[in-house]
C-alpha atoms as a PDB file:
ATOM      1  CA  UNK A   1      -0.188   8.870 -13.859  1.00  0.00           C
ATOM      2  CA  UNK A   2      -1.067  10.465 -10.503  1.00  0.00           C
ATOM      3  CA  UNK A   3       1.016  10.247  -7.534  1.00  0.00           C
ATOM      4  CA  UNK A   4      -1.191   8.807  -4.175  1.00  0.00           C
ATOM      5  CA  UNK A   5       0.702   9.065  -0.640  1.00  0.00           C
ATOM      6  CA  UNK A   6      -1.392   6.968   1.621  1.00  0.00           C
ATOM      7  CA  UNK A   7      -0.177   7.081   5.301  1.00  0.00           C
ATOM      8  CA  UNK A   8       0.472   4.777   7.691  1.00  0.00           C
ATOM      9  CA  UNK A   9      -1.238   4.533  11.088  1.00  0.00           C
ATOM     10  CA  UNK A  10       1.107   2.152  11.545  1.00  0.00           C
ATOM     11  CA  UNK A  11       3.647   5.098  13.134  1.00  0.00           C
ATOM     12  CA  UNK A  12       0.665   7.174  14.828  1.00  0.00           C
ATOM     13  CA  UNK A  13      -0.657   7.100  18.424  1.00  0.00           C
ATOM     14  CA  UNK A  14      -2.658   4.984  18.470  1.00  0.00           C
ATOM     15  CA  UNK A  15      -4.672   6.238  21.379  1.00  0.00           C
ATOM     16  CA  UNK A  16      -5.494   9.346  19.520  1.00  0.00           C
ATOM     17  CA  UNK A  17      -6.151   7.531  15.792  1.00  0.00           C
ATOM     18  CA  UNK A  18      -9.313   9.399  14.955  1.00  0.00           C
ATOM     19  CA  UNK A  19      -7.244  12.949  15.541  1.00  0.00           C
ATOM     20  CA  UNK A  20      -3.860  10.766  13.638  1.00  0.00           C
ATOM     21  CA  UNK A  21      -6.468  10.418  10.694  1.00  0.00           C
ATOM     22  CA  UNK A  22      -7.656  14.081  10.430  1.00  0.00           C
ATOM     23  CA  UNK A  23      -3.813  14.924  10.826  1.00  0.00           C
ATOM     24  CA  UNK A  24      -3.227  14.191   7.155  1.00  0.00           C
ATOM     25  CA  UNK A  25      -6.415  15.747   5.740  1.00  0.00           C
ATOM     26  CA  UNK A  26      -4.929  15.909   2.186  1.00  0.00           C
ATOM     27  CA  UNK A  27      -3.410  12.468   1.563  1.00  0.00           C
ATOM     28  CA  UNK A  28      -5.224  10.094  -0.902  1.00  0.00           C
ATOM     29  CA  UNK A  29      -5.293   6.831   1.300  1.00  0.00           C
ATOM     30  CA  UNK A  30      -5.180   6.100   5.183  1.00  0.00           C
ATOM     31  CA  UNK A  31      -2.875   2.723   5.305  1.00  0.00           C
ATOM     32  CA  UNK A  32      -4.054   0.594   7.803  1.00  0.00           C
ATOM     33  CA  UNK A  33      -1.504  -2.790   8.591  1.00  0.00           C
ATOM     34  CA  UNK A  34      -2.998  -5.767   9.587  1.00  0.00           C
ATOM     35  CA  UNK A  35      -0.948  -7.888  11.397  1.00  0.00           C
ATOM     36  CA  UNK A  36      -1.858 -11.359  13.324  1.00  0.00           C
ATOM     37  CA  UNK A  37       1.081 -12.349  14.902  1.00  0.00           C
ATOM     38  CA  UNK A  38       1.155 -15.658  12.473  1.00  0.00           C
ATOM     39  CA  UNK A  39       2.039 -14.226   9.274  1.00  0.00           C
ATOM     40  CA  UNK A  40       4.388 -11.691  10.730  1.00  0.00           C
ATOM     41  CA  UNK A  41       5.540 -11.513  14.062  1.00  0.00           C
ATOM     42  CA  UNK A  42       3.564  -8.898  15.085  1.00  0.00           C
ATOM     43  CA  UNK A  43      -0.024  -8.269  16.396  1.00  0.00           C
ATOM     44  CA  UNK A  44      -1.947  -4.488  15.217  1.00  0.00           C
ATOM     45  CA  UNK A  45      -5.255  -3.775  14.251  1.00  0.00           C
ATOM     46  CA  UNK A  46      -8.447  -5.635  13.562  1.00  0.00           C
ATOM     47  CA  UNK A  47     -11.989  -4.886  11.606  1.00  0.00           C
ATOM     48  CA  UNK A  48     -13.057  -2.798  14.880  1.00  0.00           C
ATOM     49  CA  UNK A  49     -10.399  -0.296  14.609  1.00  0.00           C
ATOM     50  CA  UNK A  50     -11.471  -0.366  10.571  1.00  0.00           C
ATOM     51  CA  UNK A  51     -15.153   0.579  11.114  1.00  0.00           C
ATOM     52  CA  UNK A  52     -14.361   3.201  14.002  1.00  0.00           C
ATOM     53  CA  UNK A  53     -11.682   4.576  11.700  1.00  0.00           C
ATOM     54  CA  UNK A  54     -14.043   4.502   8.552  1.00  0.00           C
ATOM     55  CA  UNK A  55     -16.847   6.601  10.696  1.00  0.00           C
ATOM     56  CA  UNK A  56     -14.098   9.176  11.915  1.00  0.00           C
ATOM     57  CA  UNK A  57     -12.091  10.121   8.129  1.00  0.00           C
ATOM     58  CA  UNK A  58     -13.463  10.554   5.237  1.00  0.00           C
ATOM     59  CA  UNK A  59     -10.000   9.805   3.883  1.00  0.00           C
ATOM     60  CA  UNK A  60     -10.243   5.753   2.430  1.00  0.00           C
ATOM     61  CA  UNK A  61      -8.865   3.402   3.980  1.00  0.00           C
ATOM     62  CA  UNK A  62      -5.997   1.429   2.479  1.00  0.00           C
ATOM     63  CA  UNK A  63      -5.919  -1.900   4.529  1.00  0.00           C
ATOM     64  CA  UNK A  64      -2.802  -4.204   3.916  1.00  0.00           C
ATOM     65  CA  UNK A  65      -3.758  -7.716   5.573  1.00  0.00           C
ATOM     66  CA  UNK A  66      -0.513  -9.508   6.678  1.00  0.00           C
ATOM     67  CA  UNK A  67      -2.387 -12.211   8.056  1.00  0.00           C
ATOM     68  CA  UNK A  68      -2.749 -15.845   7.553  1.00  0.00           C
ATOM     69  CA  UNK A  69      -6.175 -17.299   5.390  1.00  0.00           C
ATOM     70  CA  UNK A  70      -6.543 -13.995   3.761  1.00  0.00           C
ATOM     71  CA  UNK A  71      -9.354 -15.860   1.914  1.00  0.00           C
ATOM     72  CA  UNK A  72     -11.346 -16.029   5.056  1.00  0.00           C
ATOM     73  CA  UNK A  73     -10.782 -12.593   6.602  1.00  0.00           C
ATOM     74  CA  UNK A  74     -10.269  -9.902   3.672  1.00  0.00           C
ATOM     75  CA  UNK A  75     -14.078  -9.447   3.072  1.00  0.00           C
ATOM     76  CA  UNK A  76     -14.966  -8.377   6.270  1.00  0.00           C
ATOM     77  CA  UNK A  77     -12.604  -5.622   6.211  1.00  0.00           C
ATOM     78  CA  UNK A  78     -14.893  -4.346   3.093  1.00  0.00           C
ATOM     79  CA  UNK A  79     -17.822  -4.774   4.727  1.00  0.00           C
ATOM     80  CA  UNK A  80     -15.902  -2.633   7.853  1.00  0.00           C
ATOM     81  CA  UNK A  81     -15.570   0.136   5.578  1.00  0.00           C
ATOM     82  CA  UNK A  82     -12.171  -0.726   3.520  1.00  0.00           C
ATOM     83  CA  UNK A  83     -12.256   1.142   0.290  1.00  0.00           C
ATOM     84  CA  UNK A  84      -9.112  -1.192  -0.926  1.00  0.00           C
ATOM     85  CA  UNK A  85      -7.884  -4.384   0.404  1.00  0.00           C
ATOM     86  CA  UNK A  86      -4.512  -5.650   0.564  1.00  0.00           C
ATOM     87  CA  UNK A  87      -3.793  -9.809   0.921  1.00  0.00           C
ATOM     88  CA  UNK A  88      -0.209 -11.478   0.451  1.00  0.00           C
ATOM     89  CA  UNK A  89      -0.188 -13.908  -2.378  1.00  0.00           C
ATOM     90  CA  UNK A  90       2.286 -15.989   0.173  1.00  0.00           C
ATOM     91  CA  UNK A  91      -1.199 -16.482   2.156  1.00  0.00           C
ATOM     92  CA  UNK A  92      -3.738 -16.437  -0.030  1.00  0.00           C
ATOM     93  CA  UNK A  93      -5.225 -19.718  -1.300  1.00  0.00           C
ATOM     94  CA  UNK A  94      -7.170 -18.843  -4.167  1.00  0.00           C
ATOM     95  CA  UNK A  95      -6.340 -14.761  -5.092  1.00  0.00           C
ATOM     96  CA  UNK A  96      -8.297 -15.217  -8.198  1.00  0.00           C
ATOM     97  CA  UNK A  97     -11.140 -15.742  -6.909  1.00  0.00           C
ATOM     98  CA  UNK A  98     -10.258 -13.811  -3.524  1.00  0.00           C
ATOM     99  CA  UNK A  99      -9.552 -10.242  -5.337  1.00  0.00           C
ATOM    100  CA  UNK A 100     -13.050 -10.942  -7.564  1.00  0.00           C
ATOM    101  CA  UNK A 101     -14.924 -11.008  -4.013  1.00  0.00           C
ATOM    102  CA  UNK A 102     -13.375  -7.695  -3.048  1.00  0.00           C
ATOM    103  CA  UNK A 103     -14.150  -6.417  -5.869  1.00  0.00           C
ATOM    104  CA  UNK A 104     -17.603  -7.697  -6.117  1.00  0.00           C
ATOM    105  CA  UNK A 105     -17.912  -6.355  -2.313  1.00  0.00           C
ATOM    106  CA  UNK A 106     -17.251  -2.989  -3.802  1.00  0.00           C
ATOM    107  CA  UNK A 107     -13.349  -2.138  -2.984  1.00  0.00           C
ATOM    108  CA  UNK A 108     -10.542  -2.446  -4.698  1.00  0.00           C
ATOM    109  CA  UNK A 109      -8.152  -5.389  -4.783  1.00  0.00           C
ATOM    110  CA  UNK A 110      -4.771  -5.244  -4.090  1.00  0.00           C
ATOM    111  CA  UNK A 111      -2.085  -8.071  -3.741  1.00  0.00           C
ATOM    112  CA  UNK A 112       1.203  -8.113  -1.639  1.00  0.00           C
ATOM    113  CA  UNK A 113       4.669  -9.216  -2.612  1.00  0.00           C
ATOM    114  CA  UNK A 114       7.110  -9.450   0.228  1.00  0.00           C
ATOM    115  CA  UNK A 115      10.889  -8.949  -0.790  1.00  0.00           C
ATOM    116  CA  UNK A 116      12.049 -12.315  -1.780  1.00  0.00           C
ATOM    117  CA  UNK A 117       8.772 -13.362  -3.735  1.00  0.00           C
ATOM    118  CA  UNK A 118       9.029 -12.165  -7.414  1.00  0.00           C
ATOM    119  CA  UNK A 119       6.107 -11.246  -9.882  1.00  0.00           C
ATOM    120  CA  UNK A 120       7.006 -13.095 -12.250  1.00  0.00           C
ATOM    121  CA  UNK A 121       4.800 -15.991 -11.621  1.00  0.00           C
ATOM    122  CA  UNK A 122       1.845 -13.522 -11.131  1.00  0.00           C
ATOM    123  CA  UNK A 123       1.802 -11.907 -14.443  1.00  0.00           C
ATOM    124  CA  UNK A 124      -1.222 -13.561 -15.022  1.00  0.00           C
ATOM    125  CA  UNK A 125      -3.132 -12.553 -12.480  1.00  0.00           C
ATOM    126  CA  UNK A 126      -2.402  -8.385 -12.983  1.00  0.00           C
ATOM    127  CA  UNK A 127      -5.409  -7.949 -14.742  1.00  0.00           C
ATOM    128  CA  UNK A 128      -7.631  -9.162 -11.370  1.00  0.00           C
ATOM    129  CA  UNK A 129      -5.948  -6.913  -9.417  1.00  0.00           C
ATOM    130  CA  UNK A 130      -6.408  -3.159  -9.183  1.00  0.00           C
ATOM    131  CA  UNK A 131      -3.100  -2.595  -7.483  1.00  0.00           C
ATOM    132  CA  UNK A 132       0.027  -4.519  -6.740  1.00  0.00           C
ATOM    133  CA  UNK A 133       1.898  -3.964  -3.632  1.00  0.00           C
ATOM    134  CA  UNK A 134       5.700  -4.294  -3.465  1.00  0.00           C
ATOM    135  CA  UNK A 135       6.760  -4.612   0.154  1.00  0.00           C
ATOM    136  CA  UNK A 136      10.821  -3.031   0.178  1.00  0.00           C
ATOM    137  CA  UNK A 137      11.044  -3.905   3.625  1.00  0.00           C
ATOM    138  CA  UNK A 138      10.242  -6.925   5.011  1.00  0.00           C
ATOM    139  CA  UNK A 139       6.747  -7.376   6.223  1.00  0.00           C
ATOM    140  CA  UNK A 140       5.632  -6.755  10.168  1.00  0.00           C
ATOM    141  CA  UNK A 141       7.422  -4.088  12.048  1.00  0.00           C
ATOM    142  CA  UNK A 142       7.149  -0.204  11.308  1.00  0.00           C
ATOM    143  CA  UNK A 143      10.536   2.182  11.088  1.00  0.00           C
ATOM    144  CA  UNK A 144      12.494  -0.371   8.815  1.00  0.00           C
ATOM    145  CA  UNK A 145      15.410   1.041   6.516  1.00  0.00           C
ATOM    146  CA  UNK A 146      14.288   0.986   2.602  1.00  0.00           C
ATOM    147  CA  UNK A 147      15.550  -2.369   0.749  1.00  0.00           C
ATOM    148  CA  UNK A 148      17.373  -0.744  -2.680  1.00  0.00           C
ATOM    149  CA  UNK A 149      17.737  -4.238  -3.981  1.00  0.00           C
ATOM    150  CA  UNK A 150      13.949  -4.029  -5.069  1.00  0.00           C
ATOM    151  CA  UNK A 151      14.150  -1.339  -6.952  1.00  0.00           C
ATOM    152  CA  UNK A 152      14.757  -3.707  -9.826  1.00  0.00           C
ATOM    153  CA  UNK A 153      11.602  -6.065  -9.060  1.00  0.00           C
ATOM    154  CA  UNK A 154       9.997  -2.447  -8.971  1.00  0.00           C
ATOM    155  CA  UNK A 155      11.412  -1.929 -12.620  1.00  0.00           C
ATOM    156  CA  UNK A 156       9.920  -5.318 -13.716  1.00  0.00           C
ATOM    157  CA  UNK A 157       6.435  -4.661 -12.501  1.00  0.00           C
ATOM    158  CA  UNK A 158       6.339  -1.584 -13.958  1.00  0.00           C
ATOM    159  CA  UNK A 159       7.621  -3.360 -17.460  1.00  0.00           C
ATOM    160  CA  UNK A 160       4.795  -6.047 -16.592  1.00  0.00           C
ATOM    161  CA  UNK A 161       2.035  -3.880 -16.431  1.00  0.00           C
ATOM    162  CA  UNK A 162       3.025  -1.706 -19.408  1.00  0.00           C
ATOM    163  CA  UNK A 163       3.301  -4.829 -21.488  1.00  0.00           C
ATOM    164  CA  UNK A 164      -0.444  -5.490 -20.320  1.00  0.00           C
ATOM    165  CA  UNK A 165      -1.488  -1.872 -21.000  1.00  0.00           C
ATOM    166  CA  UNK A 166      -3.352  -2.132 -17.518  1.00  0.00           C
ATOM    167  CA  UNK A 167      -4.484   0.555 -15.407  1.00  0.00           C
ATOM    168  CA  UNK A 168      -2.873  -0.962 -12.046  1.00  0.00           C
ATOM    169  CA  UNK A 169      -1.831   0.855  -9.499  1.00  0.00           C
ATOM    170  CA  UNK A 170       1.839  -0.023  -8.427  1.00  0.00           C
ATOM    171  CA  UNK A 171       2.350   0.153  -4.269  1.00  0.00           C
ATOM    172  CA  UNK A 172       6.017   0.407  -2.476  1.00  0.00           C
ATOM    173  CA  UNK A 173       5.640  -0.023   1.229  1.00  0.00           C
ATOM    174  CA  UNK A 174       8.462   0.137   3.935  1.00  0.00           C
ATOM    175  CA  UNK A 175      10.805   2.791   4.307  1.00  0.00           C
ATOM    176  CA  UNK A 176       9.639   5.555   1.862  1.00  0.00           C
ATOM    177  CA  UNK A 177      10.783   8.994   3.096  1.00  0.00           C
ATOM    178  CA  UNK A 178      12.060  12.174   1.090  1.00  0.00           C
ATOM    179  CA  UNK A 179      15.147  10.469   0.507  1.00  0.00           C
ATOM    180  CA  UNK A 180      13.982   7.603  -1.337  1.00  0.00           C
ATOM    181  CA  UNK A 181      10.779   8.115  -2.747  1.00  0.00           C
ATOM    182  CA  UNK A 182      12.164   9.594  -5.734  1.00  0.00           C
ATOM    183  CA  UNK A 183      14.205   6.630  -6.480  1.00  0.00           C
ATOM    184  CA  UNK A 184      10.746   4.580  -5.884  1.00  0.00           C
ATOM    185  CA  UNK A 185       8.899   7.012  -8.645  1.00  0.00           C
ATOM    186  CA  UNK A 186      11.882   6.916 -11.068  1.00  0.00           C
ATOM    187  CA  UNK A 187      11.647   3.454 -10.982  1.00  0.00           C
ATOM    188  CA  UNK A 188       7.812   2.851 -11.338  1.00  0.00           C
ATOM    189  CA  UNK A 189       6.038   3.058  -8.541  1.00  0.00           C
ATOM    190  CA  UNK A 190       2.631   5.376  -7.866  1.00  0.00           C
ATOM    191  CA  UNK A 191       1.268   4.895  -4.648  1.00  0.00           C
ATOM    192  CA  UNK A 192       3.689   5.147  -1.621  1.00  0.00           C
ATOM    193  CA  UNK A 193       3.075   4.341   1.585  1.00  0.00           C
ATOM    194  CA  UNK A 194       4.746   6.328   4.225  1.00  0.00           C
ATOM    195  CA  UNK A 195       5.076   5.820   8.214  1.00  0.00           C
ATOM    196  CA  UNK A 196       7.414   6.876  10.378  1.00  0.00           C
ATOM    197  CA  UNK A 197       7.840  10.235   7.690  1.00  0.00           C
ATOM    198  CA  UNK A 198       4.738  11.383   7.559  1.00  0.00           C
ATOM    199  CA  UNK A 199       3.858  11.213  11.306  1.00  0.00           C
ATOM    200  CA  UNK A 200       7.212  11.227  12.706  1.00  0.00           C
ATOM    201  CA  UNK A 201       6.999  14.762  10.907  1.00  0.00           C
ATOM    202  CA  UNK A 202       6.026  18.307  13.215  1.00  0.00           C
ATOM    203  CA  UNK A 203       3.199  18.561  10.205  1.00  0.00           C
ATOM    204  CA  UNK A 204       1.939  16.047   9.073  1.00  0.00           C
ATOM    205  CA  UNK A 205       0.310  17.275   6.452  1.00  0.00           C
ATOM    206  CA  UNK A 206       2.727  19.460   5.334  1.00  0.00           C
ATOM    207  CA  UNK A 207       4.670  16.018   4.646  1.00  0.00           C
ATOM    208  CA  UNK A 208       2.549  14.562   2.803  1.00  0.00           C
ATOM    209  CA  UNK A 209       2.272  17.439   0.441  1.00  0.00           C
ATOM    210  CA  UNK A 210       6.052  17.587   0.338  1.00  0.00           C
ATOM    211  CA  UNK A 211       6.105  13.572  -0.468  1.00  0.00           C
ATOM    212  CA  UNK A 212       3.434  14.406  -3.160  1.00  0.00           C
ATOM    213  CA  UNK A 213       5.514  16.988  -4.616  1.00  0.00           C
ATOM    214  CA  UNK A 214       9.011  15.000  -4.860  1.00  0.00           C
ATOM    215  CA  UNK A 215       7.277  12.015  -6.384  1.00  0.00           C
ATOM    216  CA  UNK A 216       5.173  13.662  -9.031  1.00  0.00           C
ATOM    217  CA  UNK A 217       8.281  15.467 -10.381  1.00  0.00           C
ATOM    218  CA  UNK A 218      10.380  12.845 -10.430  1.00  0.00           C
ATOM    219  CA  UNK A 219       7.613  10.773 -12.321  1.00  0.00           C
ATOM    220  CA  UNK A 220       7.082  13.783 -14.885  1.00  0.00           C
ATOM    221  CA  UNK A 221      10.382  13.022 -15.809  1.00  0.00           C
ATOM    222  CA  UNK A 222      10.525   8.992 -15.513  1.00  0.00           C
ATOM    223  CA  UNK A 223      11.066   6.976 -18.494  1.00  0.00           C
ATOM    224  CA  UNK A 224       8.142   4.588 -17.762  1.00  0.00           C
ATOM    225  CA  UNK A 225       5.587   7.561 -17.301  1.00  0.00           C
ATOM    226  CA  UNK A 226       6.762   9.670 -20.099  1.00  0.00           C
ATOM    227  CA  UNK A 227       5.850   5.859 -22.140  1.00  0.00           C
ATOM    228  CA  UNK A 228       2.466   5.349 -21.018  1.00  0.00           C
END
């Protein structure tokens, strides 16, 4: 299972984001939070900043809509240039059929879990998905300290989509650094998303290679992996 860091513009300048993109040449995914000031209390970026960012990295982008109607919005952000598209099943009306037209628009779909929602109820819906995104902090405001208590809900995806044998990715967002990505690897997940440590960081790139590094050890190691 390969490791993915996918940044978060979320902590860069934004008046420089074209030059905060080529910053972290090297990392598999540009994370790009969508906020609309309904379904979190905050207010980001929109499919403008998707297409301008799309034209100035070739690094895909990674877009994680916390928005209200999901259902509505998510496919222009493929048509903007998204190469995977994140919605919250606490928005979405109909993520069946929502994740089929991402995919059908050509990225790849992605759902959201925010801290107190578990997966159980979704297990059904894992095979629609290409990735599954648990938030471990809550959803809206960069900088947030890491929630331990979902390392377990981390665990039970993991379980969930071994039981499946599916080949979904498995997303931790919110307050990943070097000091507790290993704990999210150990524990399942694959793709990390990481802010304020990647570009709070004198090289960027040099911290995302160092993120890289402590993840994909730790998961050579991990019970889960060493199952699959």
């Amino acid at each position: 299972m390969a490791v993915q860091i996918s940044p978060s513009i979320l902590s860069a300048d934004f008046a420089r984001l074209a030059d905060e993109a080529k910053a972290v040449d090297g990392a598999d995914w540009l994370h790009v939070d969508v906020m609309d000031n309904h379904f979190v209390p905050n207010l980001t970026l929109g499919v403008p900043i998707v297409e301008s960012l799309s034209r100035a990295t070739d690094t895909p982008l990674d877009c994680h809509l916390m928005i209200d109607e999901p259902d509505r919005w998510a496919p222009g952000f493929v048509e903007a240039g998204a190469g995977s598209v994140t919605f919250h099943a606490e928005a979405a009306a109909a993520p069946v059929r929502l994740a089929r037209e991402i995919r059908a628009k050509g990225a790849r779909a992605s759902m959201a879990l925010k801290p107190a929602t578990p997966i159980e109820p979704y297990e059904d819906l894992l095979p629609e998905l290409d990735m599954l995104l648990v938030m471990t902090v809550e959803p809206g405001f960069g900088g947030q300290a890491f929630l331990d208590i979902m390392l377990p809900k981390i665990r039970r995806t993991r379980e969930l989509i071994s039981k499946h044998g599916l080949e979904l990715w498995l997303q931790v967002d919110g307050g990943v650094s070097d000091s507790t990505i290993e704990r999210c690897a150990e524990a399942g997940a694959d793709v990390f998303v990481a802010g304020s440590a990647v570009y709070g960081a004198d090289d960027p790139a040099a911290a995302v290679r160092a993120l890289r590094e402590k993840a994909a050890a730790t998961t050579a190691s991990a019970a889960w992996a060493c199952g699959h």
